[in-house]
PDB file of N, CA and C in Angstrom:
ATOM      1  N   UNK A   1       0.826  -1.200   0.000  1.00  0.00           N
ATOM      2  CA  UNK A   1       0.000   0.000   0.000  1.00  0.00           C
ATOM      3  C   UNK A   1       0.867   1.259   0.000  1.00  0.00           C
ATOM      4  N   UNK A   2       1.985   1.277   0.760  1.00  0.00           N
ATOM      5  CA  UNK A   2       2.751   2.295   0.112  1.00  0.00           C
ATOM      6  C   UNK A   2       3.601   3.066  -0.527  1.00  0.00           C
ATOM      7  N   UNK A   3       3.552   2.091  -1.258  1.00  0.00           N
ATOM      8  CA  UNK A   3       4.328   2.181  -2.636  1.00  0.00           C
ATOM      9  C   UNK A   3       3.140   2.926  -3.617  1.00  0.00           C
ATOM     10  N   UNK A   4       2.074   2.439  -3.359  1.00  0.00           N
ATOM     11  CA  UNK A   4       0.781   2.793  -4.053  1.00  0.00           C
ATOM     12  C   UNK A   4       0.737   4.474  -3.778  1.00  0.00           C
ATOM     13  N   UNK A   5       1.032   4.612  -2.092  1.00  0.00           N
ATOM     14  CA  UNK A   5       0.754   5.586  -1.634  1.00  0.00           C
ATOM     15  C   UNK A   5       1.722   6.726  -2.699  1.00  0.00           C
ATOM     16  N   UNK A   6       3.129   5.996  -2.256  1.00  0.00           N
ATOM     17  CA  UNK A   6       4.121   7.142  -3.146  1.00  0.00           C
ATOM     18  C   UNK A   6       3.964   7.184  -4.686  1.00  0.00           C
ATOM     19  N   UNK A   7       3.555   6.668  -5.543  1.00  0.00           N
ATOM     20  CA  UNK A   7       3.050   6.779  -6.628  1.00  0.00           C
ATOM     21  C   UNK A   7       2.182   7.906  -6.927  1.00  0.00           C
ATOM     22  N   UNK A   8       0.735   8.092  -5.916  1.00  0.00           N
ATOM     23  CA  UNK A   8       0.128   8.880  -6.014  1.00  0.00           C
ATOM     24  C   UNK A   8       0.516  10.327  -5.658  1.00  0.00           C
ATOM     25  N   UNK A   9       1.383  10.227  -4.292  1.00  0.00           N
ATOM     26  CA  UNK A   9       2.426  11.249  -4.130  1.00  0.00           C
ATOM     27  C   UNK A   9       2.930  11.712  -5.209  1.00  0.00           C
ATOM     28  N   UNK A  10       3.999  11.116  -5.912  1.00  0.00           N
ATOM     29  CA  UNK A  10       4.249  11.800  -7.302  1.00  0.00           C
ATOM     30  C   UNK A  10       3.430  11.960  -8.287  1.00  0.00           C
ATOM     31  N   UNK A  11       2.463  11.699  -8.693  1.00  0.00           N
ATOM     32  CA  UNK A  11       1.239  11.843  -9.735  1.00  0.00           C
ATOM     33  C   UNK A  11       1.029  13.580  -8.857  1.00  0.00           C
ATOM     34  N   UNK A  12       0.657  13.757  -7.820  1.00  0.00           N
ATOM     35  CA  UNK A  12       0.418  15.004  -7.240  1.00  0.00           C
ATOM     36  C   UNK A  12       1.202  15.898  -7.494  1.00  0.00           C
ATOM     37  N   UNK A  13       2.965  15.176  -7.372  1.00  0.00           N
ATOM     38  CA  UNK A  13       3.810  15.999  -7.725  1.00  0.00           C
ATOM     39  C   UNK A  13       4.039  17.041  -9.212  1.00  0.00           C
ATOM     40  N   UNK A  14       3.410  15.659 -10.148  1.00  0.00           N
ATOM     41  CA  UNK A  14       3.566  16.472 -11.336  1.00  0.00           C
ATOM     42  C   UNK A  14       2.460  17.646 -11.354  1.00  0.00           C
ATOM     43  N   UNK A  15       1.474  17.160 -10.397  1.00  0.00           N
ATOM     44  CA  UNK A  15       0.499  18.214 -10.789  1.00  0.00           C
ATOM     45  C   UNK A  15       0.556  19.882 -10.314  1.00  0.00           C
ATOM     46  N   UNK A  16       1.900  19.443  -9.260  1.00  0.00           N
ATOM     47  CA  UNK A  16       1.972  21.172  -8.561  1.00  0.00           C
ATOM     48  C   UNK A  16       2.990  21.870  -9.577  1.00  0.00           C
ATOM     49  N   UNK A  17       3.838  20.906 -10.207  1.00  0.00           N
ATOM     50  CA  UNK A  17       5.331  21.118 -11.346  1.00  0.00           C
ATOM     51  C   UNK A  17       4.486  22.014 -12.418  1.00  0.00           C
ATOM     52  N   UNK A  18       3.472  20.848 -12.912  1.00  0.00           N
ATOM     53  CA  UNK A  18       2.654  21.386 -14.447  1.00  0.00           C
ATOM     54  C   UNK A  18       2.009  23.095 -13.555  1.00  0.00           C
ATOM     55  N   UNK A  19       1.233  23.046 -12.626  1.00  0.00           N
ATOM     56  CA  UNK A  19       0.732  23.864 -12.342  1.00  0.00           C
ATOM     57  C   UNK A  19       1.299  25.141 -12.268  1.00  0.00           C
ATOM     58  N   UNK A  20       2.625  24.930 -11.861  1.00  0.00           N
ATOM     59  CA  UNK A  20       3.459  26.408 -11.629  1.00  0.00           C
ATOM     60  C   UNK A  20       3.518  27.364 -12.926  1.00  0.00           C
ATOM     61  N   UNK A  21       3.512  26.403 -14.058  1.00  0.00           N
ATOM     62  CA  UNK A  21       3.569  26.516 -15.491  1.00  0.00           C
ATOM     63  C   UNK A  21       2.367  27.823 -15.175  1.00  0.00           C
ATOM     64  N   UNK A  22       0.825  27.155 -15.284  1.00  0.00           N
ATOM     65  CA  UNK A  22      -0.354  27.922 -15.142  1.00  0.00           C
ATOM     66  C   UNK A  22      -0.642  29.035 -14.278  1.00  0.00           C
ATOM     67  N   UNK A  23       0.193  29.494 -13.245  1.00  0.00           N
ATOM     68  CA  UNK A  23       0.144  30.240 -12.083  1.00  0.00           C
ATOM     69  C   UNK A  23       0.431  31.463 -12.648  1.00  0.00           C
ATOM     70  N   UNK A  24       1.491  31.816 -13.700  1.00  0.00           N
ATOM     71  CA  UNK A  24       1.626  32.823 -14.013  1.00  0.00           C
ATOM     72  C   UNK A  24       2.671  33.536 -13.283  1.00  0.00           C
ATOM     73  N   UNK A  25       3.477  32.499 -12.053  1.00  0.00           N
ATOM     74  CA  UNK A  25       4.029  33.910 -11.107  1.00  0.00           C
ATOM     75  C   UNK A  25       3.298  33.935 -10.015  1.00  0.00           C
ATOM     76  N   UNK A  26       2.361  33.100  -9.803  1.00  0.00           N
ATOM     77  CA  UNK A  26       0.915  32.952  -8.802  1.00  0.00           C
ATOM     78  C   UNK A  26       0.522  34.339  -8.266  1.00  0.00           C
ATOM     79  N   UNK A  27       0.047  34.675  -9.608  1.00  0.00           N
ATOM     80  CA  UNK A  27      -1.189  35.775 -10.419  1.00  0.00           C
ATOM     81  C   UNK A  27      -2.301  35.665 -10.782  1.00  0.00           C
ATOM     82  N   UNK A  28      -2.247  33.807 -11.053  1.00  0.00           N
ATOM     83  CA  UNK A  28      -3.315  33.873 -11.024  1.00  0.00           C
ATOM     84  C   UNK A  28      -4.478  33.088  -9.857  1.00  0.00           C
ATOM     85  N   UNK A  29      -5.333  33.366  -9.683  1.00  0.00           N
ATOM     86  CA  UNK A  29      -5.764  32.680  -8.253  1.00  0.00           C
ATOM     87  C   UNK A  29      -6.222  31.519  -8.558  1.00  0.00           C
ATOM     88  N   UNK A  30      -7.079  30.783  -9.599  1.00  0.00           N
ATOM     89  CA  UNK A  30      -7.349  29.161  -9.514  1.00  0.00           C
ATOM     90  C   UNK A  30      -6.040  28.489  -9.598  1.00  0.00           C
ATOM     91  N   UNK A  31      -5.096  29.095 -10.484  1.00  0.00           N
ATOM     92  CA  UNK A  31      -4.256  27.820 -10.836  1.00  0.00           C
ATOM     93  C   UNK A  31      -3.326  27.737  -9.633  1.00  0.00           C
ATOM     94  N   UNK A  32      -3.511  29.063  -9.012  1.00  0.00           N
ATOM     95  CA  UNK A  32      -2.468  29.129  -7.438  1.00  0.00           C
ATOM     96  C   UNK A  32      -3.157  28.329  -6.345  1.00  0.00           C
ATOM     97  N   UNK A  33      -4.212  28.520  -6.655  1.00  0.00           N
ATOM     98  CA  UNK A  33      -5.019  27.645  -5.701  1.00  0.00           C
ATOM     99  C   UNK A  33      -4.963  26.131  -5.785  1.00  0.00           C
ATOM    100  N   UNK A  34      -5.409  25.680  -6.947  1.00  0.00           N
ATOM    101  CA  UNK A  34      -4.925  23.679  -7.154  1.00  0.00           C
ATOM    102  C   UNK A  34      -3.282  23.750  -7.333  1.00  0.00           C
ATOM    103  N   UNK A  35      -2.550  24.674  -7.232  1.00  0.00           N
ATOM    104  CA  UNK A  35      -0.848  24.100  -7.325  1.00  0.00           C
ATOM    105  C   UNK A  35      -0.466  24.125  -6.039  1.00  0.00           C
ATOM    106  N   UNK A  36      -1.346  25.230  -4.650  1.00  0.00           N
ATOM    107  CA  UNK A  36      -1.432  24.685  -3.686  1.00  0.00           C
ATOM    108  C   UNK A  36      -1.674  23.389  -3.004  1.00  0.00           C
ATOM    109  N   UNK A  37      -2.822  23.121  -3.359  1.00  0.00           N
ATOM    110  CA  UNK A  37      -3.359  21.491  -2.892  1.00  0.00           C
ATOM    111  C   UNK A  37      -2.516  20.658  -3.360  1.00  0.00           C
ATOM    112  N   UNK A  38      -2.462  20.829  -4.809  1.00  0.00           N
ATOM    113  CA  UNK A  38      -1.645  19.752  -5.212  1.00  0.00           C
ATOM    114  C   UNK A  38      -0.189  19.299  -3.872  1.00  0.00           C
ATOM    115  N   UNK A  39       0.792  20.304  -3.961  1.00  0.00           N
ATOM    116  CA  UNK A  39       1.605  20.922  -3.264  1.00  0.00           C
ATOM    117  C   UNK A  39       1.247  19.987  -1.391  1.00  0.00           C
ATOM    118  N   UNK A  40       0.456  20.174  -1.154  1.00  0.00           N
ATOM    119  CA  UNK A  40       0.149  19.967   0.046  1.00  0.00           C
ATOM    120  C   UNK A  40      -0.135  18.330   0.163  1.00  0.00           C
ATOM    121  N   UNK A  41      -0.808  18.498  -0.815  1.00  0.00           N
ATOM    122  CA  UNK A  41      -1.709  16.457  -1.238  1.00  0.00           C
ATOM    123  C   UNK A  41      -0.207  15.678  -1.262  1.00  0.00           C
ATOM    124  N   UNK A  42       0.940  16.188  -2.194  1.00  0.00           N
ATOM    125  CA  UNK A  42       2.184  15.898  -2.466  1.00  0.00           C
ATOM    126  C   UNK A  42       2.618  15.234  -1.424  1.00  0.00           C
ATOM    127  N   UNK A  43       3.143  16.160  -0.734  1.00  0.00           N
ATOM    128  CA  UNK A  43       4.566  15.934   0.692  1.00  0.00           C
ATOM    129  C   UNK A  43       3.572  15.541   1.720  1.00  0.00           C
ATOM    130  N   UNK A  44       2.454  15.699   1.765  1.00  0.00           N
ATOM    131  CA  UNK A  44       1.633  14.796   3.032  1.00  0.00           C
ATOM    132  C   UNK A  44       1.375  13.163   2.242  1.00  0.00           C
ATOM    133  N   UNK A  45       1.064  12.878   0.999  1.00  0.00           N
ATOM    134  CA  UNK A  45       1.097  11.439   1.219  1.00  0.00           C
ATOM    135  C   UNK A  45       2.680  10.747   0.758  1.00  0.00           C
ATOM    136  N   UNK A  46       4.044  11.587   0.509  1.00  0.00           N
ATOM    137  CA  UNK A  46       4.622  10.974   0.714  1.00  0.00           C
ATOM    138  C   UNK A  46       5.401  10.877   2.031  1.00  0.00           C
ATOM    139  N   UNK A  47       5.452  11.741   2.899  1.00  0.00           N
ATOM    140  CA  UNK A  47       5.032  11.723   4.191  1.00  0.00           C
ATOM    141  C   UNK A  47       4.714  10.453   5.276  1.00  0.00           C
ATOM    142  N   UNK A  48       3.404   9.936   4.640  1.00  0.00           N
ATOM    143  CA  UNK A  48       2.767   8.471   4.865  1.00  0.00           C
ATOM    144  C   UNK A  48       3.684   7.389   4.514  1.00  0.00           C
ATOM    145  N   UNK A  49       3.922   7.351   3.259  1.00  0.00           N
ATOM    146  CA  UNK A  49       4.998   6.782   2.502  1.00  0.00           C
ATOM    147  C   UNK A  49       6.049   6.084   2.862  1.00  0.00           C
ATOM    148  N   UNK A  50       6.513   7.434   3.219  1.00  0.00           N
ATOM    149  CA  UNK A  50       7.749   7.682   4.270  1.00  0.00           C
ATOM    150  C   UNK A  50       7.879   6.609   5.049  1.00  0.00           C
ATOM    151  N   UNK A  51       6.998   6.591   6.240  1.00  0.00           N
ATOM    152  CA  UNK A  51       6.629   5.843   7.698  1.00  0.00           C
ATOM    153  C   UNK A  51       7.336   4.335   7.204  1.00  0.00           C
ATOM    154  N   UNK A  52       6.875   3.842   6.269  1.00  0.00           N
ATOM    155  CA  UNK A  52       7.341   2.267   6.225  1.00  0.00           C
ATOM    156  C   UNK A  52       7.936   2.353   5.004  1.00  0.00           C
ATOM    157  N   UNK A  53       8.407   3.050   4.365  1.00  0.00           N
ATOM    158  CA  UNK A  53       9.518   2.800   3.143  1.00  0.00           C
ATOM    159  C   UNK A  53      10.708   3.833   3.511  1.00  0.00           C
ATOM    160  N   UNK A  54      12.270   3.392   3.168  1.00  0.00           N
ATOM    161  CA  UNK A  54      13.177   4.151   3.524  1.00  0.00           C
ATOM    162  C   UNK A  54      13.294   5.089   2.372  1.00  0.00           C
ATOM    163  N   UNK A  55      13.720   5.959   3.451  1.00  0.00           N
ATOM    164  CA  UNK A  55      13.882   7.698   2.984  1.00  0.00           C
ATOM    165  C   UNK A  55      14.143   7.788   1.730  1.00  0.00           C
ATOM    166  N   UNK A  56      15.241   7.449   1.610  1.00  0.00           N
ATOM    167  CA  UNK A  56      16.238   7.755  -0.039  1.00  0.00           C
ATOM    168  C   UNK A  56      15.593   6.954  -1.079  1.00  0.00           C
ATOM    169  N   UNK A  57      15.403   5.690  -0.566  1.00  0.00           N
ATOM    170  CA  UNK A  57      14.393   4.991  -2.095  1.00  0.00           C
ATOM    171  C   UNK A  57      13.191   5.807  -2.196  1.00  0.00           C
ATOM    172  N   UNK A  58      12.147   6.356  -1.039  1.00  0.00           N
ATOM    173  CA  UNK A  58      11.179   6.944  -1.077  1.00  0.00           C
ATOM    174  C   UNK A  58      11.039   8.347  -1.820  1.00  0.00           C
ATOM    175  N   UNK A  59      12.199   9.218  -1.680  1.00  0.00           N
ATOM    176  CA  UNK A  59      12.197  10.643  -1.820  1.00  0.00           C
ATOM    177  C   UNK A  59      12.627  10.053  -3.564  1.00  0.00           C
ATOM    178  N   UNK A  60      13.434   9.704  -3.889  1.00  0.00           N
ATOM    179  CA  UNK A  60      14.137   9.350  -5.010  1.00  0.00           C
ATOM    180  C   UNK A  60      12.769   8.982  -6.038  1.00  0.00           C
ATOM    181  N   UNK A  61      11.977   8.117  -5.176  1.00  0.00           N
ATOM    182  CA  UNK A  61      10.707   7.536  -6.420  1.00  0.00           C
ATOM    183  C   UNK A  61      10.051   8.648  -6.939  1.00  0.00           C
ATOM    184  N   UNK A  62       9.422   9.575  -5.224  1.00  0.00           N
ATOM    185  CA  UNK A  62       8.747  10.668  -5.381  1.00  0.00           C
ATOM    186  C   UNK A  62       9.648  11.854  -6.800  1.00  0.00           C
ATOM    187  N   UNK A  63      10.569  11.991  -6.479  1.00  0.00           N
ATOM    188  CA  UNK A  63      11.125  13.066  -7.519  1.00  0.00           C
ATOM    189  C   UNK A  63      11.285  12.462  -9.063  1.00  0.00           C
ATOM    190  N   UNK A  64      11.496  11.312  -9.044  1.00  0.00           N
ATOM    191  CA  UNK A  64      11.483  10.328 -10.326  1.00  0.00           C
ATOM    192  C   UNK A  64      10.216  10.417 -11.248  1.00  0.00           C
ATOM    193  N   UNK A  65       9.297  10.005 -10.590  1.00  0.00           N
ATOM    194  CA  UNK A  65       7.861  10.125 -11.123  1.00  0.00           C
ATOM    195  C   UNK A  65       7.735  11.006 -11.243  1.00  0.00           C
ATOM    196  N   UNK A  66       8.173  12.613 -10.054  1.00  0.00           N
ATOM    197  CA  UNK A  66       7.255  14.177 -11.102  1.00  0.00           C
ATOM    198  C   UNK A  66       8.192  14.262 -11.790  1.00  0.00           C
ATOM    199  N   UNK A  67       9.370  13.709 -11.846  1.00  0.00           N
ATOM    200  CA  UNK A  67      10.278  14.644 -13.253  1.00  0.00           C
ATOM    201  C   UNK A  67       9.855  13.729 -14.397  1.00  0.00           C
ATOM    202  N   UNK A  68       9.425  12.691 -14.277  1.00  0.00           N
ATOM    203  CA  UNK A  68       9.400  12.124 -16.181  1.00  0.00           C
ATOM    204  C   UNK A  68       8.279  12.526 -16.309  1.00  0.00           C
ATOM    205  N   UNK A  69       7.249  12.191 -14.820  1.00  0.00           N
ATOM    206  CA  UNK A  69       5.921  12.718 -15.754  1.00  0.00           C
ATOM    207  C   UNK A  69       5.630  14.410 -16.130  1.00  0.00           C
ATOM    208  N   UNK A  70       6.132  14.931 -15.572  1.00  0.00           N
ATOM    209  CA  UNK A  70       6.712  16.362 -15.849  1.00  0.00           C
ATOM    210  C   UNK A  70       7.184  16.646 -16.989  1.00  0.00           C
ATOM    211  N   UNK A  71       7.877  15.978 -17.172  1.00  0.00           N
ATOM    212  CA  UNK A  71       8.544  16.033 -18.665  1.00  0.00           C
ATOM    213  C   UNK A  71       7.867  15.737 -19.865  1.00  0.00           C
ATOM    214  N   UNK A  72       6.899  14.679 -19.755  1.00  0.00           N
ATOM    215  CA  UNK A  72       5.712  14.558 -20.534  1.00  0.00           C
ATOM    216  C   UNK A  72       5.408  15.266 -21.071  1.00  0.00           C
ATOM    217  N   UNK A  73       4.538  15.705 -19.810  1.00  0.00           N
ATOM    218  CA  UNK A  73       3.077  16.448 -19.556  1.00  0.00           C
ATOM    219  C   UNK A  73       4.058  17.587 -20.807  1.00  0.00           C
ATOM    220  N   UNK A  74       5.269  18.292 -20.471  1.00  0.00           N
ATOM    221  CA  UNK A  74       5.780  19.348 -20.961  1.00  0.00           C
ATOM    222  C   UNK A  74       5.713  19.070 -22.715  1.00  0.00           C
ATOM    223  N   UNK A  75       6.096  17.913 -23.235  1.00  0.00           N
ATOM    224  CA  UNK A  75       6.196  17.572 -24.313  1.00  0.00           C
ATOM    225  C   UNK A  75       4.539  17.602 -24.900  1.00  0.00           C
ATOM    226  N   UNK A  76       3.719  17.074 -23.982  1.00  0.00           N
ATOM    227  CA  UNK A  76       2.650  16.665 -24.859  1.00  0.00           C
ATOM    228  C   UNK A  76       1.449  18.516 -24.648  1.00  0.00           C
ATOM    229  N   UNK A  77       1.618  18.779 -23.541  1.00  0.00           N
ATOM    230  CA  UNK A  77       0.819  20.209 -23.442  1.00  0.00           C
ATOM    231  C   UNK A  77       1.855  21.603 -24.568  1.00  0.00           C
ATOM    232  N   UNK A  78       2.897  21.276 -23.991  1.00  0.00           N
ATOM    233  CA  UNK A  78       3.711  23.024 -24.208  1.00  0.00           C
ATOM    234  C   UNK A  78       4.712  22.801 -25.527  1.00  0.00           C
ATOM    235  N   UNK A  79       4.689  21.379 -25.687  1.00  0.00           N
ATOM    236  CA  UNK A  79       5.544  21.189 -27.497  1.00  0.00           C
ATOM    237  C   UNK A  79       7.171  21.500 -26.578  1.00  0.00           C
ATOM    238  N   UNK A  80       7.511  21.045 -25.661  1.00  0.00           N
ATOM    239  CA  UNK A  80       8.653  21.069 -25.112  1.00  0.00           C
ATOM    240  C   UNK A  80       9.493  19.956 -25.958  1.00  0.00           C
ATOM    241  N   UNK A  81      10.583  19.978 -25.992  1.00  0.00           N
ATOM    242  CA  UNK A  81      11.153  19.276 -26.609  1.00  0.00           C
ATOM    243  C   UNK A  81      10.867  17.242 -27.058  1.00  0.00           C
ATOM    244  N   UNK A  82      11.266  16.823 -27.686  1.00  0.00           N
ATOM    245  CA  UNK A  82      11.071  15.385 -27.592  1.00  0.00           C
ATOM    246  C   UNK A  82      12.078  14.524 -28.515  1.00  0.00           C
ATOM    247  N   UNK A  83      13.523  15.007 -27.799  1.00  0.00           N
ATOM    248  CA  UNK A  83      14.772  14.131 -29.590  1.00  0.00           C
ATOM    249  C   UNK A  83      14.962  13.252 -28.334  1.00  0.00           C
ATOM    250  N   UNK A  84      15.380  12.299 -29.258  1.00  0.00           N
ATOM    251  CA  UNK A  84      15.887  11.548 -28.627  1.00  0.00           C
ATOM    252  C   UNK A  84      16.526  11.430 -27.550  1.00  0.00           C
ATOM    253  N   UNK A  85      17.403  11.929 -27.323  1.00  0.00           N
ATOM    254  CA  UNK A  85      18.511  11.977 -25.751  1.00  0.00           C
ATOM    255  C   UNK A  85      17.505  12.171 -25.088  1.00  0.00           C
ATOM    256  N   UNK A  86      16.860  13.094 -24.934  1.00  0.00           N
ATOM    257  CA  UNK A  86      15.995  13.500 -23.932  1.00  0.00           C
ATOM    258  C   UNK A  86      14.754  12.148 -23.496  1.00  0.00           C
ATOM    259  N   UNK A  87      14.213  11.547 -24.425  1.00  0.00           N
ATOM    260  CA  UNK A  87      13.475  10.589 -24.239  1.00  0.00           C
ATOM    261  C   UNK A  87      14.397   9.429 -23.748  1.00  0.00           C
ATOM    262  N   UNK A  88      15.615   8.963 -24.245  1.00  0.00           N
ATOM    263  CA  UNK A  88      16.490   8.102 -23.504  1.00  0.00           C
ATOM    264  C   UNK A  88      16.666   8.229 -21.958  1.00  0.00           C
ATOM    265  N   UNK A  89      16.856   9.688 -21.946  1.00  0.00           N
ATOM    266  CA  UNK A  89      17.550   9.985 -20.585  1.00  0.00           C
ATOM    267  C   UNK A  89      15.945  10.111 -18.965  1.00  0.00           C
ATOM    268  N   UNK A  90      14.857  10.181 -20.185  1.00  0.00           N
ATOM    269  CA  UNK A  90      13.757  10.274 -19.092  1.00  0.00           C
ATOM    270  C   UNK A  90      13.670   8.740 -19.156  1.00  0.00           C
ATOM    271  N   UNK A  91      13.843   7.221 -20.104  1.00  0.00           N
ATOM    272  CA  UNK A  91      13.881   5.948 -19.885  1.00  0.00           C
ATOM    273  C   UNK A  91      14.491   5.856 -18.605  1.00  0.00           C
ATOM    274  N   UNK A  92      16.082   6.295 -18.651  1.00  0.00           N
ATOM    275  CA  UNK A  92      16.696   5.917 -17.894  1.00  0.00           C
ATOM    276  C   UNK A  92      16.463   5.835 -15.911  1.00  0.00           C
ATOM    277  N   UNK A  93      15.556   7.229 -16.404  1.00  0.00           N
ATOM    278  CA  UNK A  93      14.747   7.252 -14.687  1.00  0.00           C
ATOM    279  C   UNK A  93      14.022   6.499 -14.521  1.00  0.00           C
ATOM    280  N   UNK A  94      13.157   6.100 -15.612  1.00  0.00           N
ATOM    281  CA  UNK A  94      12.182   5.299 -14.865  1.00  0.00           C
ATOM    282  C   UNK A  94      13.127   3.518 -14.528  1.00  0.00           C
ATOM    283  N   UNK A  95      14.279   3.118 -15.742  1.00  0.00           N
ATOM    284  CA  UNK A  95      14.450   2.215 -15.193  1.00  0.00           C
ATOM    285  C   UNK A  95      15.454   2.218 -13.909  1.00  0.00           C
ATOM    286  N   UNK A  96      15.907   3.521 -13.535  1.00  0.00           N
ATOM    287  CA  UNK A  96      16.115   3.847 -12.067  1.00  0.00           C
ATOM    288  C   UNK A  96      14.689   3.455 -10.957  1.00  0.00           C
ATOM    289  N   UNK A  97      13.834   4.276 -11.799  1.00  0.00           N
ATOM    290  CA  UNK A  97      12.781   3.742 -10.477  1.00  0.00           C
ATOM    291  C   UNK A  97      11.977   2.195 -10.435  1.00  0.00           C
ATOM    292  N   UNK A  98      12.411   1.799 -11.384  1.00  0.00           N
ATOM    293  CA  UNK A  98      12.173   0.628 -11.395  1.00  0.00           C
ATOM    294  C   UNK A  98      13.335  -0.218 -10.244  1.00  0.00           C
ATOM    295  N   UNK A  99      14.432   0.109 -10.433  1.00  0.00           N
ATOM    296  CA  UNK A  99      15.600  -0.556 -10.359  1.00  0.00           C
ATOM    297  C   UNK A  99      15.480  -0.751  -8.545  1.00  0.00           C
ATOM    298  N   UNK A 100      14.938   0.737  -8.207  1.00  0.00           N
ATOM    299  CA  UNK A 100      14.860   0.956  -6.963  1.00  0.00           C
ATOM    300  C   UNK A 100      13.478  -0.113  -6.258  1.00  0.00           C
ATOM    301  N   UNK A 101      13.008  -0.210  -6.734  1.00  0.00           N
ATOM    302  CA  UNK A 101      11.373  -0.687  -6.318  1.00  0.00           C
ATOM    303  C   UNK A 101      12.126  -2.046  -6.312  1.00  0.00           C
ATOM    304  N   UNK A 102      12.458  -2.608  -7.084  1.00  0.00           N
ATOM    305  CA  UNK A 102      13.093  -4.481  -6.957  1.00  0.00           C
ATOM    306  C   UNK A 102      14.060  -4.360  -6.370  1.00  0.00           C
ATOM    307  N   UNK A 103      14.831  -3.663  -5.817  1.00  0.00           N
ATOM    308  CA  UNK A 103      16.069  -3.332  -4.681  1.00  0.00           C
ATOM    309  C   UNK A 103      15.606  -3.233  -3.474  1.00  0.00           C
ATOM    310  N   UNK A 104      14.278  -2.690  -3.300  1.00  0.00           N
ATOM    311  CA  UNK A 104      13.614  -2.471  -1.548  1.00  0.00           C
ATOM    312  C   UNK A 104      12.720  -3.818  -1.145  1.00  0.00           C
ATOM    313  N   UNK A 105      13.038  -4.177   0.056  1.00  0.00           N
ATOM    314  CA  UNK A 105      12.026  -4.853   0.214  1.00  0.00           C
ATOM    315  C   UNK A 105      10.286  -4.407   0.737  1.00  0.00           C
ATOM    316  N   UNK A 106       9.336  -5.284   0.358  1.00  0.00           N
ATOM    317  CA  UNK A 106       8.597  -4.594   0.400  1.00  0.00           C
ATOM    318  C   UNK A 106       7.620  -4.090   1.957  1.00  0.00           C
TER     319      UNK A 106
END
C-alpha cells in the first residue's frame, strides 16, 4: 500500500510542477489555488509513505515520477522538446525507479 501511496504522491507531484507553469508567477488565483493542494496532497502522502519505506528509495521515487511525468506532460501540453537523448535519458529514470522498487524490500 505504500508504494501505491508514493506513486500517487508523485502523480500530485507532477500536478503542482505542471501547475506552476499555469500560475503565471501565482497571479493567477485558480491555478495558485490547485498548485497549492496539489503541493500539500504531495509531501503529506509521501510523508505516509515515508513511515514504512526508507527515505532515499522513497524521496528518489517521489522526484522520479514528477520529473518524467513532468517532462511529458511538458512535451505533450507546451511542445517542449522530444529528440531523442531526452526521451532516452527520461527511460533511464524510470528504469532507475524501477531498479529501486526491486532493490527495496517490500
Amino acid at each position: 500500500m505504500n508504494w501505491f501511496i508514493l506513486v500517487i504522491a508523485g502523480l500530485f507531484e507532477i500536478g503542482w510542477a505542471v501547475g506552476l507553469k499555469y500560475t503565471e508567477g501565482f497571479t493567477r488565483p485558480w491555478p495558485t489555488i490547485a498548485t497549492v493542494f496539489s503541493m500539500i496532497i504531495s509531501l503529506g502522502l509521501l510523508g505516509v509513505a515515508m513511515k514504512a519505506l526508507p527515505m532515499g528509495t522513497a524521496y528518489a521515487i517521489w522526484v522520479g515520477v514528477g520529473a518524467v511525468g513532468t517532462a511529458i506532460l511538458g512535451i505533450v501540453l507546451l511542445g517542449e522538446s522530444a529528440n531523442p537523448l531526452r526521451l532516452l535519458s527520461l527511460g533511464l529514470i524510470v528504469a532507475g525507479i524501477v531498479g529501486l522498487k526491486l532493490a527495496t524490500p517490500a
